[in-house]
N, C-alpha and C. Protein backbone atom coordinates (compact mmCIF):
# COMPACT_ATOMS: atom_id res chain seq x y z
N UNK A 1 51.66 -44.90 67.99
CA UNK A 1 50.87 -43.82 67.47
C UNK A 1 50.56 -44.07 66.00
N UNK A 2 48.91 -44.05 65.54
CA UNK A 2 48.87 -44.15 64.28
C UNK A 2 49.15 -42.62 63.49
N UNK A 3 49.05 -42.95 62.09
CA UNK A 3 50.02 -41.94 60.76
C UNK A 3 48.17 -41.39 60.78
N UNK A 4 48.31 -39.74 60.33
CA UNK A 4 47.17 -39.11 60.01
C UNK A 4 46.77 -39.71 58.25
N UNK A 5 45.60 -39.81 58.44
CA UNK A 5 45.27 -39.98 56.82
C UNK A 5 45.10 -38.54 55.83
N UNK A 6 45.63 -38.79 54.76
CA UNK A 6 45.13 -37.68 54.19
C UNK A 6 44.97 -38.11 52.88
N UNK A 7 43.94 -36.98 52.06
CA UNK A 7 43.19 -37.82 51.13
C UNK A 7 42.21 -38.21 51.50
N UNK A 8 41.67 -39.07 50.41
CA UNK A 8 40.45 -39.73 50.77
C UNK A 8 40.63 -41.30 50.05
N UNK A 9 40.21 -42.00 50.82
CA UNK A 9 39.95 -43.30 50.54
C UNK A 9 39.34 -43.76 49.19
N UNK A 10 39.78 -44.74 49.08
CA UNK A 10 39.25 -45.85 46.79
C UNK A 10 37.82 -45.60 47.56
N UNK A 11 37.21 -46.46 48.65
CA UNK A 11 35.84 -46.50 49.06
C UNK A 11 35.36 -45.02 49.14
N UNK A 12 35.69 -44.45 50.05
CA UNK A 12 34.95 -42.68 49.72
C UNK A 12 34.97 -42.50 48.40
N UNK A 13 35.84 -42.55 47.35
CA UNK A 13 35.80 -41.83 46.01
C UNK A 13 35.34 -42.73 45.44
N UNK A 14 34.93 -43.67 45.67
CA UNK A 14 33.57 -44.90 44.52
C UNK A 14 32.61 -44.20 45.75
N UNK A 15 32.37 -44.38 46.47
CA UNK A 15 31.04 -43.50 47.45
C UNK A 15 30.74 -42.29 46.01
N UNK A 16 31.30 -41.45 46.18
CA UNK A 16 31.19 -40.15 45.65
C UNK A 16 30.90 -39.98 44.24
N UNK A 17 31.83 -40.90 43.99
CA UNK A 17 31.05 -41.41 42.18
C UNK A 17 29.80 -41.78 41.87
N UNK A 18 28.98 -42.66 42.52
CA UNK A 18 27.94 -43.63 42.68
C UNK A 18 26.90 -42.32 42.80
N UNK A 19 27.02 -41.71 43.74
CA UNK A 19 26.11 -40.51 44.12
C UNK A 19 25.51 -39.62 43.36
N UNK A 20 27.12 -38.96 42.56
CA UNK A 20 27.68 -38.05 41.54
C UNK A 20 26.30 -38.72 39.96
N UNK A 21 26.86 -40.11 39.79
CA UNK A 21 25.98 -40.89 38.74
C UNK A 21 24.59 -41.31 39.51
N UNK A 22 24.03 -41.41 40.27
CA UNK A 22 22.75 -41.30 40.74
C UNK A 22 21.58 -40.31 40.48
N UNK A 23 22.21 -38.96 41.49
CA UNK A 23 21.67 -37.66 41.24
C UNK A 23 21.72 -37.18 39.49
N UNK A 24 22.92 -37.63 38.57
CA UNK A 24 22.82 -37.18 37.27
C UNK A 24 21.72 -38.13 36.65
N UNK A 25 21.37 -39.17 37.26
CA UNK A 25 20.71 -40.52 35.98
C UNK A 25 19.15 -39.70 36.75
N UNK A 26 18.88 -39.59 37.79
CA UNK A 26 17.42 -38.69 38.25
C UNK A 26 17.20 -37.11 37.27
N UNK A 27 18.38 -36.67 37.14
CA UNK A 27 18.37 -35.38 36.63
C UNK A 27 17.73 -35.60 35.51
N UNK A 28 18.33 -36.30 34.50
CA UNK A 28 18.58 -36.36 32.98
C UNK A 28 17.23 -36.71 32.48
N UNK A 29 15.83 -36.69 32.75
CA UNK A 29 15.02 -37.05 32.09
C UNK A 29 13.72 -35.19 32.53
N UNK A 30 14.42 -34.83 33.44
CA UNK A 30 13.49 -32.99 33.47
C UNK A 30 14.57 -32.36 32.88
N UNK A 31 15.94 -32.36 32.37
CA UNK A 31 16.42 -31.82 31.70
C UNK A 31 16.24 -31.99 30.37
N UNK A 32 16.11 -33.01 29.87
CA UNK A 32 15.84 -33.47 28.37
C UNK A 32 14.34 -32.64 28.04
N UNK A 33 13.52 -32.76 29.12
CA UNK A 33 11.94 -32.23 28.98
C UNK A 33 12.07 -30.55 28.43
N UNK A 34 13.21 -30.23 29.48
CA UNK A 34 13.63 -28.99 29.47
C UNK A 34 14.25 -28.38 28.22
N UNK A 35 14.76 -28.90 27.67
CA UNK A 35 15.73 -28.59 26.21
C UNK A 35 14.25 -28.53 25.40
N UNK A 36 13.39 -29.91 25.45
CA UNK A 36 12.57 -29.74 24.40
C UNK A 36 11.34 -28.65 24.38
N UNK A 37 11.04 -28.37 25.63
CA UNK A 37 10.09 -27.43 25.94
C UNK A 37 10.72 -25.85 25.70
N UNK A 38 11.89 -26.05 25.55
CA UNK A 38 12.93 -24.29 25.03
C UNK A 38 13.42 -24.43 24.00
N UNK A 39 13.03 -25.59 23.18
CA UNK A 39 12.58 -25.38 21.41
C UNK A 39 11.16 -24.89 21.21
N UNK A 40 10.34 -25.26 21.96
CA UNK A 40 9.14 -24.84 21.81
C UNK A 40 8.67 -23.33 21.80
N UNK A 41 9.72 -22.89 23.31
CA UNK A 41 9.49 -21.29 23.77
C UNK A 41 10.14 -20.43 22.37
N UNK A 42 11.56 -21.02 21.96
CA UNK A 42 12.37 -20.56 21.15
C UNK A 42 11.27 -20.22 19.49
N UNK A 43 11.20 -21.57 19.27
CA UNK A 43 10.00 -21.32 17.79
C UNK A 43 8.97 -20.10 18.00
N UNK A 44 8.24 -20.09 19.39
CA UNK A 44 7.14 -19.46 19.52
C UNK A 44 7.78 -18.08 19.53
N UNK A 45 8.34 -17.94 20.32
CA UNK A 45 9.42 -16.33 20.67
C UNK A 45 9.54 -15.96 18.96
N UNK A 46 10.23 -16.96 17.88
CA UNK A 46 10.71 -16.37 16.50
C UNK A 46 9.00 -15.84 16.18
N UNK A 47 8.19 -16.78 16.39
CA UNK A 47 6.95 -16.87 15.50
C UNK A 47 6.45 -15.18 15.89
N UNK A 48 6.50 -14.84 16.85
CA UNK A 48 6.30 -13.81 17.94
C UNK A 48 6.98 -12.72 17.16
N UNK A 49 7.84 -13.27 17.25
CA UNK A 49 8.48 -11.84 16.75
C UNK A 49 8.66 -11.09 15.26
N UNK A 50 8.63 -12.48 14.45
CA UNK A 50 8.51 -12.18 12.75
C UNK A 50 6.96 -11.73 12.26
N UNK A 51 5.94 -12.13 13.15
CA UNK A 51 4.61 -11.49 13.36
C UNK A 51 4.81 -10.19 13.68
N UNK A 52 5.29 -9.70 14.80
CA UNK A 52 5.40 -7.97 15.38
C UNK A 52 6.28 -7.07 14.31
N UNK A 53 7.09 -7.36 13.83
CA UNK A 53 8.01 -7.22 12.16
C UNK A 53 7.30 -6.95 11.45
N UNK A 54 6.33 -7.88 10.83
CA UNK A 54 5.16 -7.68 9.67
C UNK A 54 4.37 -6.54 9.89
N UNK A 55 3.85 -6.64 11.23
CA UNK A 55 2.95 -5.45 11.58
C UNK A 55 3.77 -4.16 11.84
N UNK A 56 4.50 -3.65 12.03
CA UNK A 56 5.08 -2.74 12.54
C UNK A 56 5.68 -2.46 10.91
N UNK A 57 6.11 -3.47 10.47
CA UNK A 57 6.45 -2.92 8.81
C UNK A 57 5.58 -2.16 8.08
N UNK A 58 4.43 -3.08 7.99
CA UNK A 58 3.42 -2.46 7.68
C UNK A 58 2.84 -1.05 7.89
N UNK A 59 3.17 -0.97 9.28
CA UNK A 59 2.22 0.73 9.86
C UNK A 59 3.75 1.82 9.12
N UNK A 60 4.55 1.59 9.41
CA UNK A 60 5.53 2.21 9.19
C UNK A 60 5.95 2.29 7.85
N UNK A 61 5.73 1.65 7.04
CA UNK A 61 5.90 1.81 5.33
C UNK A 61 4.27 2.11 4.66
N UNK A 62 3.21 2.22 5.42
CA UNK A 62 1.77 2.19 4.95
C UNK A 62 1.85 1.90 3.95
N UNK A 63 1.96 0.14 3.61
CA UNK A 63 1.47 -0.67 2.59
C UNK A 63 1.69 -1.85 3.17
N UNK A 64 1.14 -3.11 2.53
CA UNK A 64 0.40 -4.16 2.93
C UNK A 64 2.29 -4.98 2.88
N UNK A 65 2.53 -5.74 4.39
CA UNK A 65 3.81 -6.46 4.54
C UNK A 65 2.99 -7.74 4.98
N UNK A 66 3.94 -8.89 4.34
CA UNK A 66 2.94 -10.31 4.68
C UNK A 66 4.10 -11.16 5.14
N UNK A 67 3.26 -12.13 6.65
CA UNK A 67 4.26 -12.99 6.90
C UNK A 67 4.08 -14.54 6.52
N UNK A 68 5.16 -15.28 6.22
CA UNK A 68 4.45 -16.59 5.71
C UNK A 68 5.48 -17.31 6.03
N UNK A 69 4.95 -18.47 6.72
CA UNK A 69 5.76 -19.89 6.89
C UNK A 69 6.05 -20.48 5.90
N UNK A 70 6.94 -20.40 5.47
CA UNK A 70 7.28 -21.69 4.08
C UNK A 70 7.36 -22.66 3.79
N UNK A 71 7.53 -23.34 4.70
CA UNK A 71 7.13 -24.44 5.24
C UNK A 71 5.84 -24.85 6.43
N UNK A 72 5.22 -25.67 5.58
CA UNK A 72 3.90 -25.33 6.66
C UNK A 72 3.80 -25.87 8.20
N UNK A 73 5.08 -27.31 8.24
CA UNK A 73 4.94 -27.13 9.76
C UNK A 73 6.25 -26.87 10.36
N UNK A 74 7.14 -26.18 9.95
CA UNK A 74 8.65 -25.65 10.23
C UNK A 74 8.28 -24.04 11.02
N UNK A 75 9.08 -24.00 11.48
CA UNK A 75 9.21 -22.60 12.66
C UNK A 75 9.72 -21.34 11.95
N UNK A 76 10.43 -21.70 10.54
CA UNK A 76 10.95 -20.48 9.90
C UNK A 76 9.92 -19.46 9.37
N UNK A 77 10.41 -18.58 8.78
CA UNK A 77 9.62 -18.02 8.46
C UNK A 77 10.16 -16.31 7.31
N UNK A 78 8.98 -16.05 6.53
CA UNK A 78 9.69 -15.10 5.74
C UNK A 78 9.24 -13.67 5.75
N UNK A 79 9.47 -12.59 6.14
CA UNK A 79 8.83 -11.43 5.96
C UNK A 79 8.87 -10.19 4.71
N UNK A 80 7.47 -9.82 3.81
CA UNK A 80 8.00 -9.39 2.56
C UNK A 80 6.56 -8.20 2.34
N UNK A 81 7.60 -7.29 1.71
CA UNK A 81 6.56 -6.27 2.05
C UNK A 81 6.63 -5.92 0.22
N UNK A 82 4.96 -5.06 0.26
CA UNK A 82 4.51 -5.14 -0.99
C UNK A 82 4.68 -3.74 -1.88
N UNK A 83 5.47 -3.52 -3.02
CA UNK A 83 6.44 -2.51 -3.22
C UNK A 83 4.86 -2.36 -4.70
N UNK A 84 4.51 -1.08 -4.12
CA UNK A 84 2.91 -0.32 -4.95
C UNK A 84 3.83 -0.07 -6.65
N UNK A 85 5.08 0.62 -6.54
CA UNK A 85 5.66 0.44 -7.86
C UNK A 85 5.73 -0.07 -8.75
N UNK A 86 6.61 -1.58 -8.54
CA UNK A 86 6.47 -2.76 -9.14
C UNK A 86 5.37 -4.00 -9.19
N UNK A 87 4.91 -3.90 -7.95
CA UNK A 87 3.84 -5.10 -7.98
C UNK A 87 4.28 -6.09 -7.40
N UNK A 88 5.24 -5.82 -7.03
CA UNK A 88 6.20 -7.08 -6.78
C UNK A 88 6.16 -7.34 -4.57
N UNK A 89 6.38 -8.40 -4.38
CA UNK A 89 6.74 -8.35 -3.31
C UNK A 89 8.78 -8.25 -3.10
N UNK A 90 9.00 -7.68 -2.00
CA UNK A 90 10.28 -7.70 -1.48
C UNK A 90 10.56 -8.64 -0.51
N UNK A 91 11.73 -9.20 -0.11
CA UNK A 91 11.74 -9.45 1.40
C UNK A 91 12.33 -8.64 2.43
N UNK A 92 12.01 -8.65 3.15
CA UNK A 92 12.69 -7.55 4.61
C UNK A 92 13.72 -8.50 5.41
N UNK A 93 12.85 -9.64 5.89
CA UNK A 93 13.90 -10.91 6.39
C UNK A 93 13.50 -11.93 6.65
N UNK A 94 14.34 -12.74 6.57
CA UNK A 94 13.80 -14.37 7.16
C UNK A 94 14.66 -14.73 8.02
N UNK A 95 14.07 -16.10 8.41
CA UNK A 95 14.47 -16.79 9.81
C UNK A 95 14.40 -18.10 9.14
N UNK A 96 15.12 -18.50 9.22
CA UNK A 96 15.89 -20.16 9.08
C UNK A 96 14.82 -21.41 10.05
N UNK A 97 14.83 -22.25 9.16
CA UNK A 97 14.04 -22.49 10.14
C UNK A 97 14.56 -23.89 11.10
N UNK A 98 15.56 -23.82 11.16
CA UNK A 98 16.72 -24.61 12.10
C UNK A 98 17.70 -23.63 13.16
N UNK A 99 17.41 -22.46 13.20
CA UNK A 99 17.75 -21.77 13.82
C UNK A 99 17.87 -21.87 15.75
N UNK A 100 17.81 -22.60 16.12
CA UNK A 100 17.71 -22.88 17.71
C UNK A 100 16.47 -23.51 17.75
N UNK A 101 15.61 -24.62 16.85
CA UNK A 101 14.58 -25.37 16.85
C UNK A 101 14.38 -26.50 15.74
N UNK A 102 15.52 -26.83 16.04
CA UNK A 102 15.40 -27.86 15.47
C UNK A 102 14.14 -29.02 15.11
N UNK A 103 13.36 -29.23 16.52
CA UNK A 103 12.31 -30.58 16.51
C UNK A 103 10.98 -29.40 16.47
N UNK A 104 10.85 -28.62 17.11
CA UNK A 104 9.37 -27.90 17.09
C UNK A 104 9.05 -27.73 15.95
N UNK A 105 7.58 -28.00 16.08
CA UNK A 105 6.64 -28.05 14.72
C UNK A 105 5.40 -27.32 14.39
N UNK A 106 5.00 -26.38 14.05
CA UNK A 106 3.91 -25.39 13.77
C UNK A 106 2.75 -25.85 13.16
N UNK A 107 1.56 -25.99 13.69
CA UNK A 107 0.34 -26.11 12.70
C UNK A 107 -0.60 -24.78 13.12
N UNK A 108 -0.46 -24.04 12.02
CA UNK A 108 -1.16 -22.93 11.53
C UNK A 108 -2.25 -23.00 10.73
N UNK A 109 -3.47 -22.42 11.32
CA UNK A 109 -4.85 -21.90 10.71
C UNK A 109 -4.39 -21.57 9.29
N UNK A 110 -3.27 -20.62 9.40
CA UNK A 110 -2.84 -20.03 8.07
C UNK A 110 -1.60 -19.97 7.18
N UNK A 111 -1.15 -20.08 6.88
CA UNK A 111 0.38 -20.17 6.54
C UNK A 111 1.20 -18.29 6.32
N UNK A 112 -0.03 -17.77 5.68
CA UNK A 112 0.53 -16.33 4.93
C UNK A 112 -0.60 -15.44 6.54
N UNK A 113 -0.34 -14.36 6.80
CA UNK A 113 -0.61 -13.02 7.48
C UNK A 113 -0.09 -12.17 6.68
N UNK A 114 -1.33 -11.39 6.33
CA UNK A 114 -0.70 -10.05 5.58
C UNK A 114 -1.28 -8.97 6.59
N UNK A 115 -0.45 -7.66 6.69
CA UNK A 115 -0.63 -6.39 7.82
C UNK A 115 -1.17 -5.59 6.61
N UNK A 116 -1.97 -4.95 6.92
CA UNK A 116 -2.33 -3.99 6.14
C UNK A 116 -1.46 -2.70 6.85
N UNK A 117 -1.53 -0.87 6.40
CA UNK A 117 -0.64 0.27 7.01
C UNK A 117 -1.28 0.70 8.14
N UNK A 118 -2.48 -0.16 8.78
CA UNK A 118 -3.14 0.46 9.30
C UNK A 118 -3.30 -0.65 10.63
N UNK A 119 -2.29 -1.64 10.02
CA UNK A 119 -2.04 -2.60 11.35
C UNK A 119 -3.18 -3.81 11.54
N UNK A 120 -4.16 -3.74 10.38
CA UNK A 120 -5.12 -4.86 10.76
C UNK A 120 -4.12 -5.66 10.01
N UNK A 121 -5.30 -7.33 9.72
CA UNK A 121 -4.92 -8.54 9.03
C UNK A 121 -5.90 -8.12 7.53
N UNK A 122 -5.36 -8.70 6.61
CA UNK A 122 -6.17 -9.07 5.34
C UNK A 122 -6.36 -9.71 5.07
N UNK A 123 -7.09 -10.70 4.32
CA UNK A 123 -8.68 -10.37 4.48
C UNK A 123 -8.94 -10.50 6.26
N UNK A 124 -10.52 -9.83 6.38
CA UNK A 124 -10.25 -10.08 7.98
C UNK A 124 -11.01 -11.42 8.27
N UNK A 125 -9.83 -11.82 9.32
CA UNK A 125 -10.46 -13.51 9.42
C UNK A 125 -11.30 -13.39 10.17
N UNK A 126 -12.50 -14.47 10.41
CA UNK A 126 -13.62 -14.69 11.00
C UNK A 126 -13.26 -15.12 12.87
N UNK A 127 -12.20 -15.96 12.92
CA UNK A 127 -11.44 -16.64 14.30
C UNK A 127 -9.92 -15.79 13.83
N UNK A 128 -9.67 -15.96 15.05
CA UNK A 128 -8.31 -15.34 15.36
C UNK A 128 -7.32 -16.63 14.96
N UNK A 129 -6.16 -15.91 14.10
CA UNK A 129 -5.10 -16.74 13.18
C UNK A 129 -4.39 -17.54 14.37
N UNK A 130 -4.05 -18.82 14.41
CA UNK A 130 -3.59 -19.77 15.52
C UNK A 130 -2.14 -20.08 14.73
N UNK A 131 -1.55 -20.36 15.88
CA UNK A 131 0.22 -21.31 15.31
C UNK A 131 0.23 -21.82 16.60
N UNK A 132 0.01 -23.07 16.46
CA UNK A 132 0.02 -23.82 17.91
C UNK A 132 1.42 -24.77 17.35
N UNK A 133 2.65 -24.76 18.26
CA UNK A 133 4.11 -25.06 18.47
C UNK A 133 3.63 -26.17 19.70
N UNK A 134 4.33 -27.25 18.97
CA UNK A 134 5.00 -28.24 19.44
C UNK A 134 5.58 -28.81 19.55
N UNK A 135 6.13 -30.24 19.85
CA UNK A 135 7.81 -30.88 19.74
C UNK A 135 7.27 -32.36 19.98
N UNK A 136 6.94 -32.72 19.23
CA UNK A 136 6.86 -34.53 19.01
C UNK A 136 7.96 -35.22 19.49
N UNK A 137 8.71 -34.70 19.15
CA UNK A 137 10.22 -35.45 19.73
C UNK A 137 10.66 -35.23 21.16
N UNK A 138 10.12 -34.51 21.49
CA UNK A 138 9.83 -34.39 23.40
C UNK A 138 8.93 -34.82 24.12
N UNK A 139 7.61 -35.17 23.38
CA UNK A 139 6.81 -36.09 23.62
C UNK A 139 5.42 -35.30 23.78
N UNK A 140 4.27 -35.72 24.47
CA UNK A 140 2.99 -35.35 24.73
C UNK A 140 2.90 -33.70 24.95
N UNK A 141 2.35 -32.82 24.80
CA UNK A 141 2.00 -31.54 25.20
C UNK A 141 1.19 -31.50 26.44
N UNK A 142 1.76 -30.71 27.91
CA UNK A 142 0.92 -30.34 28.93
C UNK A 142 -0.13 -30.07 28.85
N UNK A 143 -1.06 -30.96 29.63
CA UNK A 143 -2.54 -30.60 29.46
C UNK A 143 -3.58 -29.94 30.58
N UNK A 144 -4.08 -29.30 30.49
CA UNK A 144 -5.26 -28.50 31.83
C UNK A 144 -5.09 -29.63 33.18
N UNK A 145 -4.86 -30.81 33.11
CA UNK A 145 -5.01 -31.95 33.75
C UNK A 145 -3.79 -31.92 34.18
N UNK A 146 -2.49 -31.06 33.59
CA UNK A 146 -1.04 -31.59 34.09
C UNK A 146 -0.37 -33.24 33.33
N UNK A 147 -1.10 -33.67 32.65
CA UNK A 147 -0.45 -35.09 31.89
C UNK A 147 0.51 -34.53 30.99
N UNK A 148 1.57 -35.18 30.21
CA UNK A 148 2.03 -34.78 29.17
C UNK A 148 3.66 -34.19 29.73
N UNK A 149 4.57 -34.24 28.38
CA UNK A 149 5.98 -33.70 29.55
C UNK A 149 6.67 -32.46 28.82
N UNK A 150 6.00 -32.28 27.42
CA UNK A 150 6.21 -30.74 27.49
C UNK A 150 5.48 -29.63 27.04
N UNK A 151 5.95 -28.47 27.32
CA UNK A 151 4.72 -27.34 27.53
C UNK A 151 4.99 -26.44 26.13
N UNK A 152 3.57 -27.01 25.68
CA UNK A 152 3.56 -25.87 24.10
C UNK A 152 3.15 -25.07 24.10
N UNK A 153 3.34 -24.25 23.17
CA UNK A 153 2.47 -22.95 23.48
C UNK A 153 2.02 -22.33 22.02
N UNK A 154 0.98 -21.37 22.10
CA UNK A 154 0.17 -20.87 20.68
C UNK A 154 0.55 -19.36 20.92
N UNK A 155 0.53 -18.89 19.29
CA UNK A 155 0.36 -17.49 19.08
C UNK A 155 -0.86 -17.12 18.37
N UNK A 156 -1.95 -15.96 18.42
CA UNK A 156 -3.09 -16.14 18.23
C UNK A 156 -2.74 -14.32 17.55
N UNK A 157 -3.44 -14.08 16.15
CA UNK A 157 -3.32 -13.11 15.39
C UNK A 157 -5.16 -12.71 15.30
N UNK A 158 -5.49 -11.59 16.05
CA UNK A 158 -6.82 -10.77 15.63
C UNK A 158 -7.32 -10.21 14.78
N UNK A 159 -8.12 -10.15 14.20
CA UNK A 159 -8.52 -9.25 13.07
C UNK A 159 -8.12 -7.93 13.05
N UNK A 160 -7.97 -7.23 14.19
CA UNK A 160 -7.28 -5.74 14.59
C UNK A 160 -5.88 -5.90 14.71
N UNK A 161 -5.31 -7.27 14.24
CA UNK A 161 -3.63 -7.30 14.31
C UNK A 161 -2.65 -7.74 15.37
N UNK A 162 -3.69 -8.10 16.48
CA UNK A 162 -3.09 -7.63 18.32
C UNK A 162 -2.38 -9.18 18.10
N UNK A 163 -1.47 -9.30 18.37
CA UNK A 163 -0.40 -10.45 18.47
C UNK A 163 -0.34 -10.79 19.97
N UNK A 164 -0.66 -12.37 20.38
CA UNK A 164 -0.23 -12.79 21.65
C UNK A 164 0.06 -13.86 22.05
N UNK A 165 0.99 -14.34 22.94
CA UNK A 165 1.47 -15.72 22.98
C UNK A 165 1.11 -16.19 24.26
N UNK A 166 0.23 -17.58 24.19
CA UNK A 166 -0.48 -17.74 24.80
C UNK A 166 -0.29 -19.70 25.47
N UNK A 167 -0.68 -19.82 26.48
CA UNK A 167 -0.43 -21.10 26.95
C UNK A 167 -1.73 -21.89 27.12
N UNK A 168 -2.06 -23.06 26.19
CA UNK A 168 -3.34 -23.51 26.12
C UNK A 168 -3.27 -24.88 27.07
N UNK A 169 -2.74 -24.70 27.94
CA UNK A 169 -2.86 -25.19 29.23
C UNK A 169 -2.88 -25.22 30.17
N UNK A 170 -3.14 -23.58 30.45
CA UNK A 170 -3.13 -23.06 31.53
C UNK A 170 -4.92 -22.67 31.79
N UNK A 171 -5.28 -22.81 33.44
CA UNK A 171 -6.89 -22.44 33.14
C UNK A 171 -6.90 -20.90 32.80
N UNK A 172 -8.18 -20.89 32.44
CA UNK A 172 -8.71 -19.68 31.91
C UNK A 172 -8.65 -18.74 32.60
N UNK A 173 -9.04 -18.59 33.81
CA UNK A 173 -8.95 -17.55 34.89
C UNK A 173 -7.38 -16.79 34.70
N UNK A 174 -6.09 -17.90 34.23
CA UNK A 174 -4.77 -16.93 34.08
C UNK A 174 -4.20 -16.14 32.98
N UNK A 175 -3.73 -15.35 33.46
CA UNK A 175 -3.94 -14.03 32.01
C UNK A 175 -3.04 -14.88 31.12
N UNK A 176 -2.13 -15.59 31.02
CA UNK A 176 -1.44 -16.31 29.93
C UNK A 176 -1.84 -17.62 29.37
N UNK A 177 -3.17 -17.61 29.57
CA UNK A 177 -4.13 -19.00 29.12
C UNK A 177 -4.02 -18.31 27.65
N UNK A 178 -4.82 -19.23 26.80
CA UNK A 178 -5.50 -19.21 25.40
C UNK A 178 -6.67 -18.97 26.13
């Protein structure tokens, strides 16, 4: 009578390894895409949101709050509202601009947005204010065509103030196109 085995065999557990490192070496190149494309969402989300700050400062203190990148292609950003007293600007807050985005990179129409109390932009721009976010270090930006391996995205500022974040690679027909 043979002895029951128990356990598993050197060959099953190099089997299982091999597999284990297979499926991870396939993984590791839509995950990497993935990290860099959620620096992208991450920048745009701050950009998003230190924009809705400015404006909402603005209506709510009725006087002119301005937002400005300080860097012109960095994701940070500073919010500072304009004190009729002194003359002076204040700040309300900033955002670091290493904050969970490290590689994404901003090229903005504008650097400064100022809200007026009444929620427009000042002066009023002719085209709607752009911050198109990307990540060079993740490589090509998704294109209408699908080429490219990660997905950037723009925030677009109206002359009436309306803030929206928008995907300029998506067709037009979808409500989250540019």
């Amino acid at each position: 009578m043979r002895a029951r085995q128990s356990g598993v065999s050197l060959i099953e557990l190099m089997i299982g390894i091999i597999l284990v490192g297979l499926l991870t070496a396939l993984a590791a190149p839509s995950f990497r895409n993935w990290i860099q494309s959620s620096q992208v969402r991450t920048a745009t989300d701050a950009i998003t949101n230190g924009l809705q700050l400015s404006r909402a400062e603005a209506v709510h203190r009725n006087q002119p709050v301005r937002f400005t990148l300080p860097t012109a292609d960095r994701a940070g950003w500073v919010v500072e509202a304009f004190d009729r007293d002194t003359g002076a600007w204040t700040r309300v807050q900033v955002r670091d601009q290493s904050e969970g985005t490290p590689n994404a990179r901003v090229d903005a129409s504008q650097t400064t947005v100022t809200f007026l109390g009444n929620g427009f932009v000042s002066p009023l721009p002719a085209q709607p204010i752009t911050f198109n976010v990307t990540n060079p270090t993740g490589g090509a930006c998704v294109t209408s065509s699908g080429d490219g391996e990660i997905r950037c995205l723009r925030v677009t500022v109206s002359a009436a103030g309306q803030i929206r974040m928008c995907d300029p690679a998506l067709p037009s027909s979808n409500p989250a196109a540019c």
